[in-house]
PDB file of N, CA and C in Angstrom:
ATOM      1  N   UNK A   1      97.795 101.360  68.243  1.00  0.00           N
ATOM      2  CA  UNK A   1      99.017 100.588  68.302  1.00  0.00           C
ATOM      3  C   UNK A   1      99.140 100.005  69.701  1.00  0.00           C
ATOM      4  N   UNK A   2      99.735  98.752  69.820  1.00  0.00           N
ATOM      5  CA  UNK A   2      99.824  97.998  71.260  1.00  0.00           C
ATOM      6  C   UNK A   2     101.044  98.622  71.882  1.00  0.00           C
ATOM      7  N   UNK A   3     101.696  98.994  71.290  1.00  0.00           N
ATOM      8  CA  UNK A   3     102.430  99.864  72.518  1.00  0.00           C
ATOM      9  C   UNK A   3     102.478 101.228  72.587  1.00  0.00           C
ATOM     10  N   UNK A   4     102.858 101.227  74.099  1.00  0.00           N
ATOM     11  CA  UNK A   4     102.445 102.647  74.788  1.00  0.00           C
ATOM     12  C   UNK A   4     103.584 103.229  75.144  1.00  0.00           C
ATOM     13  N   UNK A   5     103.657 104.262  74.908  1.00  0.00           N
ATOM     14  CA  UNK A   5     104.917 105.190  75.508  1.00  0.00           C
ATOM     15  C   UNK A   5     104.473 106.082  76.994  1.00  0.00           C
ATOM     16  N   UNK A   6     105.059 105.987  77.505  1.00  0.00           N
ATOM     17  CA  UNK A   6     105.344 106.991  79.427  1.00  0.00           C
ATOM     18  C   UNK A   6     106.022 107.633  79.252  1.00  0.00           C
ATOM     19  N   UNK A   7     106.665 108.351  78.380  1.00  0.00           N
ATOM     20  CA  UNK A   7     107.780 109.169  78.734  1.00  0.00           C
ATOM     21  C   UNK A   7     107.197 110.522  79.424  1.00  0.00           C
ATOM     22  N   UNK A   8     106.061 110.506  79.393  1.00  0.00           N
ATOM     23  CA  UNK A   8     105.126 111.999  79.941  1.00  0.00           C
ATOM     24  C   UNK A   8     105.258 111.651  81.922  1.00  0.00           C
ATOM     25  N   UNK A   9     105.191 110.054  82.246  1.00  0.00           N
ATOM     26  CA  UNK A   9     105.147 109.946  83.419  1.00  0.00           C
ATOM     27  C   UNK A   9     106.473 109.701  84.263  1.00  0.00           C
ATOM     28  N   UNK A  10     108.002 109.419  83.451  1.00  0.00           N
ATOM     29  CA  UNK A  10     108.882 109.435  83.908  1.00  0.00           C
ATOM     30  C   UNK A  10     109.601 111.253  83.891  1.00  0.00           C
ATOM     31  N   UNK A  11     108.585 111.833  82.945  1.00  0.00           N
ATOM     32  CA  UNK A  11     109.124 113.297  83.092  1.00  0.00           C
ATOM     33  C   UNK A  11     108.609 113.832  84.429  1.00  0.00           C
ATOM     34  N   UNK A  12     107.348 113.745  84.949  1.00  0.00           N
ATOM     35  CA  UNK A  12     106.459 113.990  86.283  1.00  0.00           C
ATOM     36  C   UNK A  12     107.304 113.646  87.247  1.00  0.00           C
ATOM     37  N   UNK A  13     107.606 112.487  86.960  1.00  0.00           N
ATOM     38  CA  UNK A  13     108.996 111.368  88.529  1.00  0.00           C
ATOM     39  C   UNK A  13     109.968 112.582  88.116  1.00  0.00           C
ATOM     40  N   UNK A  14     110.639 112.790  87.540  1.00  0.00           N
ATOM     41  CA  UNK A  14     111.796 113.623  87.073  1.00  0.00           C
ATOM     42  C   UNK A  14     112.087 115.188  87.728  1.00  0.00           C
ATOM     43  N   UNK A  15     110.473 115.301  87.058  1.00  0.00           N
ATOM     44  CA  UNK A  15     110.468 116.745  87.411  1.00  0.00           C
ATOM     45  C   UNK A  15     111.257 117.739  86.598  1.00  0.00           C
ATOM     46  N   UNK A  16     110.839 117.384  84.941  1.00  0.00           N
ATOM     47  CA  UNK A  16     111.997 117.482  83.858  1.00  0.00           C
ATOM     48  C   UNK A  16     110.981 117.765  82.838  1.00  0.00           C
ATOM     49  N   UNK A  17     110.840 118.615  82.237  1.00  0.00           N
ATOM     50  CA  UNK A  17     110.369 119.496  81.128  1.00  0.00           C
ATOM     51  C   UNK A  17     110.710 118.425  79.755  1.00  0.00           C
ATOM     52  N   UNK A  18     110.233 118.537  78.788  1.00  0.00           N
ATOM     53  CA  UNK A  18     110.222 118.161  77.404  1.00  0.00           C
ATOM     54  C   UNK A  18     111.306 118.583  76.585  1.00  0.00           C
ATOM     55  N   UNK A  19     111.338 120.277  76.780  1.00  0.00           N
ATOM     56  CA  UNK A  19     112.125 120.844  76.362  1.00  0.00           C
ATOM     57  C   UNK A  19     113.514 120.467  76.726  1.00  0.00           C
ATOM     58  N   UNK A  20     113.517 120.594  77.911  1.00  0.00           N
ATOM     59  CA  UNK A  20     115.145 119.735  78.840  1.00  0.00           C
ATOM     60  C   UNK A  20     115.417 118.728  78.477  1.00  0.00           C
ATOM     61  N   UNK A  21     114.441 117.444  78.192  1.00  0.00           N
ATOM     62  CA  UNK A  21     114.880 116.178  78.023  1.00  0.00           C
ATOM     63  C   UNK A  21     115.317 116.374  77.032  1.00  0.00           C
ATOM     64  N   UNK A  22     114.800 116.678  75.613  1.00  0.00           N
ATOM     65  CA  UNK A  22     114.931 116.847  74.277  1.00  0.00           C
ATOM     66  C   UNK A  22     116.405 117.680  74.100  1.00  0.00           C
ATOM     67  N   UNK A  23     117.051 118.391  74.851  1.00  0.00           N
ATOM     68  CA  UNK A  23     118.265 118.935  74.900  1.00  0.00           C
ATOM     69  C   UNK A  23     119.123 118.496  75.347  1.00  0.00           C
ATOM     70  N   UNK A  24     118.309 117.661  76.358  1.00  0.00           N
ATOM     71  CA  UNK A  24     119.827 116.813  76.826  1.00  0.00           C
ATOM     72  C   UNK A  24     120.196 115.203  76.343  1.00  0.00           C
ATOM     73  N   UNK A  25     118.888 115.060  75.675  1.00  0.00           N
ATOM     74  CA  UNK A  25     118.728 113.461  74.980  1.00  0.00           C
ATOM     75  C   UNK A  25     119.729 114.305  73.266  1.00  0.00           C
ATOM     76  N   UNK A  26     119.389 115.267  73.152  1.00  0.00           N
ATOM     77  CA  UNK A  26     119.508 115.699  71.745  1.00  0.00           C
ATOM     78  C   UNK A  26     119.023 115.436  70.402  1.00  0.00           C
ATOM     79  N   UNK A  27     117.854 115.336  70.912  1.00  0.00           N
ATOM     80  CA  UNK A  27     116.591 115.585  69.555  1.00  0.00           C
ATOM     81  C   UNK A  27     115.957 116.701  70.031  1.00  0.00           C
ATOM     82  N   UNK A  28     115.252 117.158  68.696  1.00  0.00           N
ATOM     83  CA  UNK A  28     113.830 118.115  68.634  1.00  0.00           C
ATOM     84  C   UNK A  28     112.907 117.885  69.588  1.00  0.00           C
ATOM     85  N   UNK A  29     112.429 119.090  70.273  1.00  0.00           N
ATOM     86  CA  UNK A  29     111.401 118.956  71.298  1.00  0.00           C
ATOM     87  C   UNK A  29     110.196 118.341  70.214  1.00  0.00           C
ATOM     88  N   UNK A  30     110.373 118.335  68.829  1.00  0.00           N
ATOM     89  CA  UNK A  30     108.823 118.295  68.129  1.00  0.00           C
ATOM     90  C   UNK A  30     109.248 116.635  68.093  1.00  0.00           C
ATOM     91  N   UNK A  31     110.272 115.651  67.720  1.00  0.00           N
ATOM     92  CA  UNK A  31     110.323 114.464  67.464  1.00  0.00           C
ATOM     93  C   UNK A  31     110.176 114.395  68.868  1.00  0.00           C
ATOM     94  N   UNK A  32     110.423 114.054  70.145  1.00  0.00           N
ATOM     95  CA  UNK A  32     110.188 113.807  71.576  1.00  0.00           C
ATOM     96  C   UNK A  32     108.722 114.024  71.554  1.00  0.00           C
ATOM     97  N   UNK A  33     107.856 115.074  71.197  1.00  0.00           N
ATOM     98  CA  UNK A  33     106.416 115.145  71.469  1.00  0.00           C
ATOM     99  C   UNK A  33     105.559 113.849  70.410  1.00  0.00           C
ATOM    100  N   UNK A  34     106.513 113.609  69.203  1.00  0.00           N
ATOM    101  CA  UNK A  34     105.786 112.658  68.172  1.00  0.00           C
ATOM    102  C   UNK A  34     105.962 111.404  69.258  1.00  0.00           C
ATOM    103  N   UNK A  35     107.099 111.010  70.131  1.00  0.00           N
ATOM    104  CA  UNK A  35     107.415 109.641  70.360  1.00  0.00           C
ATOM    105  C   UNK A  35     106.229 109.744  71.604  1.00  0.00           C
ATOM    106  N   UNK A  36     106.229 110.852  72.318  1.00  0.00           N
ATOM    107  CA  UNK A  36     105.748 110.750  73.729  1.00  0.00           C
ATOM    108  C   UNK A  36     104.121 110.744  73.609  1.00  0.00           C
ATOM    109  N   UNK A  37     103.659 111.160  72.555  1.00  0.00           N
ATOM    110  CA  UNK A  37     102.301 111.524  72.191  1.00  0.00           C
ATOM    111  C   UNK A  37     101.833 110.054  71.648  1.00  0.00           C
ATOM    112  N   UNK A  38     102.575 108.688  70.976  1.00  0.00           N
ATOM    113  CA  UNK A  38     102.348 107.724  70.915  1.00  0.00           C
ATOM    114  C   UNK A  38     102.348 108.064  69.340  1.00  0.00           C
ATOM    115  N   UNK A  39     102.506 108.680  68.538  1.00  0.00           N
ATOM    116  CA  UNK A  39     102.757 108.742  66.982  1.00  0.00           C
ATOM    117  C   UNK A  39     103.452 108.203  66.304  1.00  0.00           C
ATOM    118  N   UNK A  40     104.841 108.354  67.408  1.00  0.00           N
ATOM    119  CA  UNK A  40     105.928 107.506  66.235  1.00  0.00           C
ATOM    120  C   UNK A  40     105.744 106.096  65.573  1.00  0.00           C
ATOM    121  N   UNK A  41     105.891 105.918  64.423  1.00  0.00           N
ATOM    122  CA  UNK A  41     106.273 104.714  64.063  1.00  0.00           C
ATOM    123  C   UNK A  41     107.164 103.609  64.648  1.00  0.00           C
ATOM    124  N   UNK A  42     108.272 104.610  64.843  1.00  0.00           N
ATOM    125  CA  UNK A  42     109.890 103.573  65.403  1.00  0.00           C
ATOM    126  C   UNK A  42     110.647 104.320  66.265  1.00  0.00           C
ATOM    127  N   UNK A  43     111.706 103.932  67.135  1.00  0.00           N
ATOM    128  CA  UNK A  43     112.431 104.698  68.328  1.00  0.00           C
ATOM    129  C   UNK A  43     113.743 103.860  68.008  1.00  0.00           C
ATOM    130  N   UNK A  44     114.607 104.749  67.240  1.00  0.00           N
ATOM    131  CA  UNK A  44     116.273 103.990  67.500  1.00  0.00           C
ATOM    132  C   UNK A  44     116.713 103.498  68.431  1.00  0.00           C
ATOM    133  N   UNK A  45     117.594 102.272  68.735  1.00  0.00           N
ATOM    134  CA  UNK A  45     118.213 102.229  70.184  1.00  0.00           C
ATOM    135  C   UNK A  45     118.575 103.176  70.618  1.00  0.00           C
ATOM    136  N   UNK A  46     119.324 103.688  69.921  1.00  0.00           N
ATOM    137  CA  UNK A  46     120.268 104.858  70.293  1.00  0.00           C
ATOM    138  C   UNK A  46     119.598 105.812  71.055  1.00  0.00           C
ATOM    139  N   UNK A  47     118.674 105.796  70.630  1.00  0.00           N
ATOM    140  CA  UNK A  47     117.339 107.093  70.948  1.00  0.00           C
ATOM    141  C   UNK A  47     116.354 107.068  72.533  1.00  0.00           C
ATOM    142  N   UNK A  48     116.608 105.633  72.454  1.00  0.00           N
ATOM    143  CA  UNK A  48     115.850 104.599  73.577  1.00  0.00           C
ATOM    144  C   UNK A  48     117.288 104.478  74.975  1.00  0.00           C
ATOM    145  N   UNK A  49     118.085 104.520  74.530  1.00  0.00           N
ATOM    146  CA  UNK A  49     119.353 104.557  75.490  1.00  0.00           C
ATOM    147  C   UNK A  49     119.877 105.894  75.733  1.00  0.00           C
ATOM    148  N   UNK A  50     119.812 106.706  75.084  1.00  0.00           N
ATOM    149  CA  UNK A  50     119.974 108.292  75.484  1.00  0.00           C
ATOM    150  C   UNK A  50     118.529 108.767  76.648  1.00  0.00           C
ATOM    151  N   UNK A  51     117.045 108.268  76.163  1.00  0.00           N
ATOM    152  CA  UNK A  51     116.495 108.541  76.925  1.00  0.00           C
ATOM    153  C   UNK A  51     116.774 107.731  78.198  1.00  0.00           C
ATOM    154  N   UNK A  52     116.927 106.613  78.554  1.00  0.00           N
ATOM    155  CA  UNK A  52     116.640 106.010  79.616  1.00  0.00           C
ATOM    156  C   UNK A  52     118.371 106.414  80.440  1.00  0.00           C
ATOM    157  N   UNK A  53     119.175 107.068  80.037  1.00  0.00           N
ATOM    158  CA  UNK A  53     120.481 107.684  80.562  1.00  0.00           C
ATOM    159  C   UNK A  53     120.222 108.621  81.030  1.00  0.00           C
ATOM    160  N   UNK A  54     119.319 109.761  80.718  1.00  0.00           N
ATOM    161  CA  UNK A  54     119.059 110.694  81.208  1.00  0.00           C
ATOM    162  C   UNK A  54     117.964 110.493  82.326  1.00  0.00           C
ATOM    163  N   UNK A  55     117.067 109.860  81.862  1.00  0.00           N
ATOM    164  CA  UNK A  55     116.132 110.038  82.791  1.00  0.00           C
ATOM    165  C   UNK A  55     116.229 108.559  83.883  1.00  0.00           C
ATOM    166  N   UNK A  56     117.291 107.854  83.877  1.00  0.00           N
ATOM    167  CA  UNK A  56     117.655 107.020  85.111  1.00  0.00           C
ATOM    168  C   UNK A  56     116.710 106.148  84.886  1.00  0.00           C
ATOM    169  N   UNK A  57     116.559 105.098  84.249  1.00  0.00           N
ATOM    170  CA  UNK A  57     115.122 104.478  84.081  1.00  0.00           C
ATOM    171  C   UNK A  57     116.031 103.244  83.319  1.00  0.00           C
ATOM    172  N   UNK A  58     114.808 102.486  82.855  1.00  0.00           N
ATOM    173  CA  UNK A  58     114.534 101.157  81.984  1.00  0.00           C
ATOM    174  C   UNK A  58     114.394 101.217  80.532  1.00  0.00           C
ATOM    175  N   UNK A  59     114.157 100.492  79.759  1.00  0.00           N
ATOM    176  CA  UNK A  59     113.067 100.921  78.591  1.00  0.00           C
ATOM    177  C   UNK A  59     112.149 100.587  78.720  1.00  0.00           C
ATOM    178  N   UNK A  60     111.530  99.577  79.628  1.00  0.00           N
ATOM    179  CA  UNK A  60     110.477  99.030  80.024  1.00  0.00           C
ATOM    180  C   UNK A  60     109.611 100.057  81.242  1.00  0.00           C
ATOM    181  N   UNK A  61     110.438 101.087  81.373  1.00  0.00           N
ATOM    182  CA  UNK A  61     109.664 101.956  82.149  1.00  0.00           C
ATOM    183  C   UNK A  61     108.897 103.120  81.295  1.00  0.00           C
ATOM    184  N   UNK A  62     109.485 103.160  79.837  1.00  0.00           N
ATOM    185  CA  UNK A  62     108.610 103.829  79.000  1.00  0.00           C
ATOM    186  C   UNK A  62     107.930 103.593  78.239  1.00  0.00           C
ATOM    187  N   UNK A  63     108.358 102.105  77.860  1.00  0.00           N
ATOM    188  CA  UNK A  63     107.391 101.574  77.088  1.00  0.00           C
ATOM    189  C   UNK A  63     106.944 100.285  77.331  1.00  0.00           C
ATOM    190  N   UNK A  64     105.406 100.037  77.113  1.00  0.00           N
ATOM    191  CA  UNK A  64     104.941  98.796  77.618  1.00  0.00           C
ATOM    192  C   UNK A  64     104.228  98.377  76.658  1.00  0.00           C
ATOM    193  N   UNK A  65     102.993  97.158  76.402  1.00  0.00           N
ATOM    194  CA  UNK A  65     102.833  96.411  75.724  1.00  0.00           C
ATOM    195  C   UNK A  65     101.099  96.410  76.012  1.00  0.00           C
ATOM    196  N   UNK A  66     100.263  96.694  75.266  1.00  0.00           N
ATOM    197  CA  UNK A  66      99.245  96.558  75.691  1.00  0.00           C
ATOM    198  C   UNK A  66      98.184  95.606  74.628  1.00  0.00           C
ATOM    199  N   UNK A  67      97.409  94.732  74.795  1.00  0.00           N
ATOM    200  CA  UNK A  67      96.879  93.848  73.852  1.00  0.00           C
ATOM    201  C   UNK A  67      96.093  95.318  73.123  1.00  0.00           C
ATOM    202  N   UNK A  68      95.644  94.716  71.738  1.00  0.00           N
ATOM    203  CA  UNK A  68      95.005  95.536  71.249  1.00  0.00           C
ATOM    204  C   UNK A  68      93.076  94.884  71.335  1.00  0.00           C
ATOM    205  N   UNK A  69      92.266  96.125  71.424  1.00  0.00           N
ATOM    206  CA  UNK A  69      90.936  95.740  72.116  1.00  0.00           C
ATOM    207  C   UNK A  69      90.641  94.369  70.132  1.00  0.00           C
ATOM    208  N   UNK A  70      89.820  93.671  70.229  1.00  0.00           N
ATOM    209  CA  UNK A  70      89.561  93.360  69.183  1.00  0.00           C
ATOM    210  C   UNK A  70      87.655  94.019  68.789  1.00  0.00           C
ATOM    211  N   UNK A  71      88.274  94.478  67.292  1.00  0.00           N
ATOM    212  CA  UNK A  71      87.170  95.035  66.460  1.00  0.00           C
ATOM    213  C   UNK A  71      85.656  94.926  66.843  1.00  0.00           C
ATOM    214  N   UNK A  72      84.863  95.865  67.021  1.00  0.00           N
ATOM    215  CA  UNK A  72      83.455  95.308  67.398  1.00  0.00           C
ATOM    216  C   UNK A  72      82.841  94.299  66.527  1.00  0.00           C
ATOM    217  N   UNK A  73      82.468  93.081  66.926  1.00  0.00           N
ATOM    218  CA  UNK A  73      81.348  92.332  66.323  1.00  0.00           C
ATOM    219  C   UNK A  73      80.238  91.738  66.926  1.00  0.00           C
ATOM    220  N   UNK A  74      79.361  92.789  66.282  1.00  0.00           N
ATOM    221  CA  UNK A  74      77.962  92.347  66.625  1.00  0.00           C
ATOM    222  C   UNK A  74      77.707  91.825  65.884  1.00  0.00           C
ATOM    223  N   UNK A  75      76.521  90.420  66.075  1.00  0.00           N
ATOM    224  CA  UNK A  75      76.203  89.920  65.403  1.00  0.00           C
ATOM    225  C   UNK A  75      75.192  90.378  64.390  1.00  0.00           C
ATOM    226  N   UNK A  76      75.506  89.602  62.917  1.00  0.00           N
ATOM    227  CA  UNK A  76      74.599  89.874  62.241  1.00  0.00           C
ATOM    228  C   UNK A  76      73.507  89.703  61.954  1.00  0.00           C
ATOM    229  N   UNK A  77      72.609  90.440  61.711  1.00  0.00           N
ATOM    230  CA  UNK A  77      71.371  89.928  61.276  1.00  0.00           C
ATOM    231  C   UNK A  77      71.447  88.799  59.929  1.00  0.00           C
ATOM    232  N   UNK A  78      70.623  87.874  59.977  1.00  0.00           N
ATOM    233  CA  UNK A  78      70.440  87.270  58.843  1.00  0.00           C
ATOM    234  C   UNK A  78      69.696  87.714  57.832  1.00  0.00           C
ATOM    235  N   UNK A  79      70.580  87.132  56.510  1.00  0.00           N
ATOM    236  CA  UNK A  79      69.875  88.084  54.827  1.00  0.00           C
ATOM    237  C   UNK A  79      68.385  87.621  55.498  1.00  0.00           C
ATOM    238  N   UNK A  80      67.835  89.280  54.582  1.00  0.00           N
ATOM    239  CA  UNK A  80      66.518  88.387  54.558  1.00  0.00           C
ATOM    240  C   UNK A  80      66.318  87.937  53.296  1.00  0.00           C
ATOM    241  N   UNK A  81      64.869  87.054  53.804  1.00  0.00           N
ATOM    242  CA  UNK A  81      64.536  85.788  52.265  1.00  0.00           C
ATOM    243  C   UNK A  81      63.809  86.532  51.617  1.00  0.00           C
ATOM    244  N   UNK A  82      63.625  86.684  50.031  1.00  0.00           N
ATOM    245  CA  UNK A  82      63.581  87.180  49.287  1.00  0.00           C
ATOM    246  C   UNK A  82      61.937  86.979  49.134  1.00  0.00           C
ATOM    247  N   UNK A  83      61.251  88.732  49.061  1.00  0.00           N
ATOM    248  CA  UNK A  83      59.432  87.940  48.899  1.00  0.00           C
ATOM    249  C   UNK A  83      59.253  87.285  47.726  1.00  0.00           C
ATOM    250  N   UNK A  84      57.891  86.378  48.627  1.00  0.00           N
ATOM    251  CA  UNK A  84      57.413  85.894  46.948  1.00  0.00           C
ATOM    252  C   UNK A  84      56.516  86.565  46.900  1.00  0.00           C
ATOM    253  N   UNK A  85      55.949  86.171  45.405  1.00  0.00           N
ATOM    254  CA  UNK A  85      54.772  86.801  44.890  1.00  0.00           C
ATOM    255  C   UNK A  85      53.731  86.343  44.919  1.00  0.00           C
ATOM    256  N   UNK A  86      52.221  85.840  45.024  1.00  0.00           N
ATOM    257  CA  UNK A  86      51.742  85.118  45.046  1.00  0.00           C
ATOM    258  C   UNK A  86      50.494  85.381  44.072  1.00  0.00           C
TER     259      UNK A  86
END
């Protein structure tokens, strides 16, 4: 997925446990590890403004935007031509 979650590096600036944030944001330490681990699907505002209240921040300080790499393509070999018989 192209975006990335920090909430692991604004906890380091913090100096603030998972467990703490998650108690004082008021979710589950296990939904905070789905968002922070990059799993979640979706992040409520609500959810996105409780974190960035607590932890004095942006939303742009937890989450950023990263292109996604595009798919390997190597080139293909060409079919081969079919033997004849002679």
């Amino acid at each position: 997925m192209p975006i990335t979650v920090d909430i692991d590096v604004m906890l380091a600036k913090r100096k603030m446990s998972v467990g703490e944030l998650a108690d004082r944001v008021g979710i589950t330490p296990a939904n905070l590890a789905v968002l922070k681990n990059g799993r979640a699907k979706a992040v409520r505002f609500a959810t996105l403004a409780a974190l960035c209240e607590v932890l004095g921040c942006q939303p742009g300080d937890l989450l950023r935007w990263e292109a996604e790499e595009p798919a390997d393509t190597e080139p293909q070999d060409p079919p081969a031509e079919p033997a004849t018989v002679h």
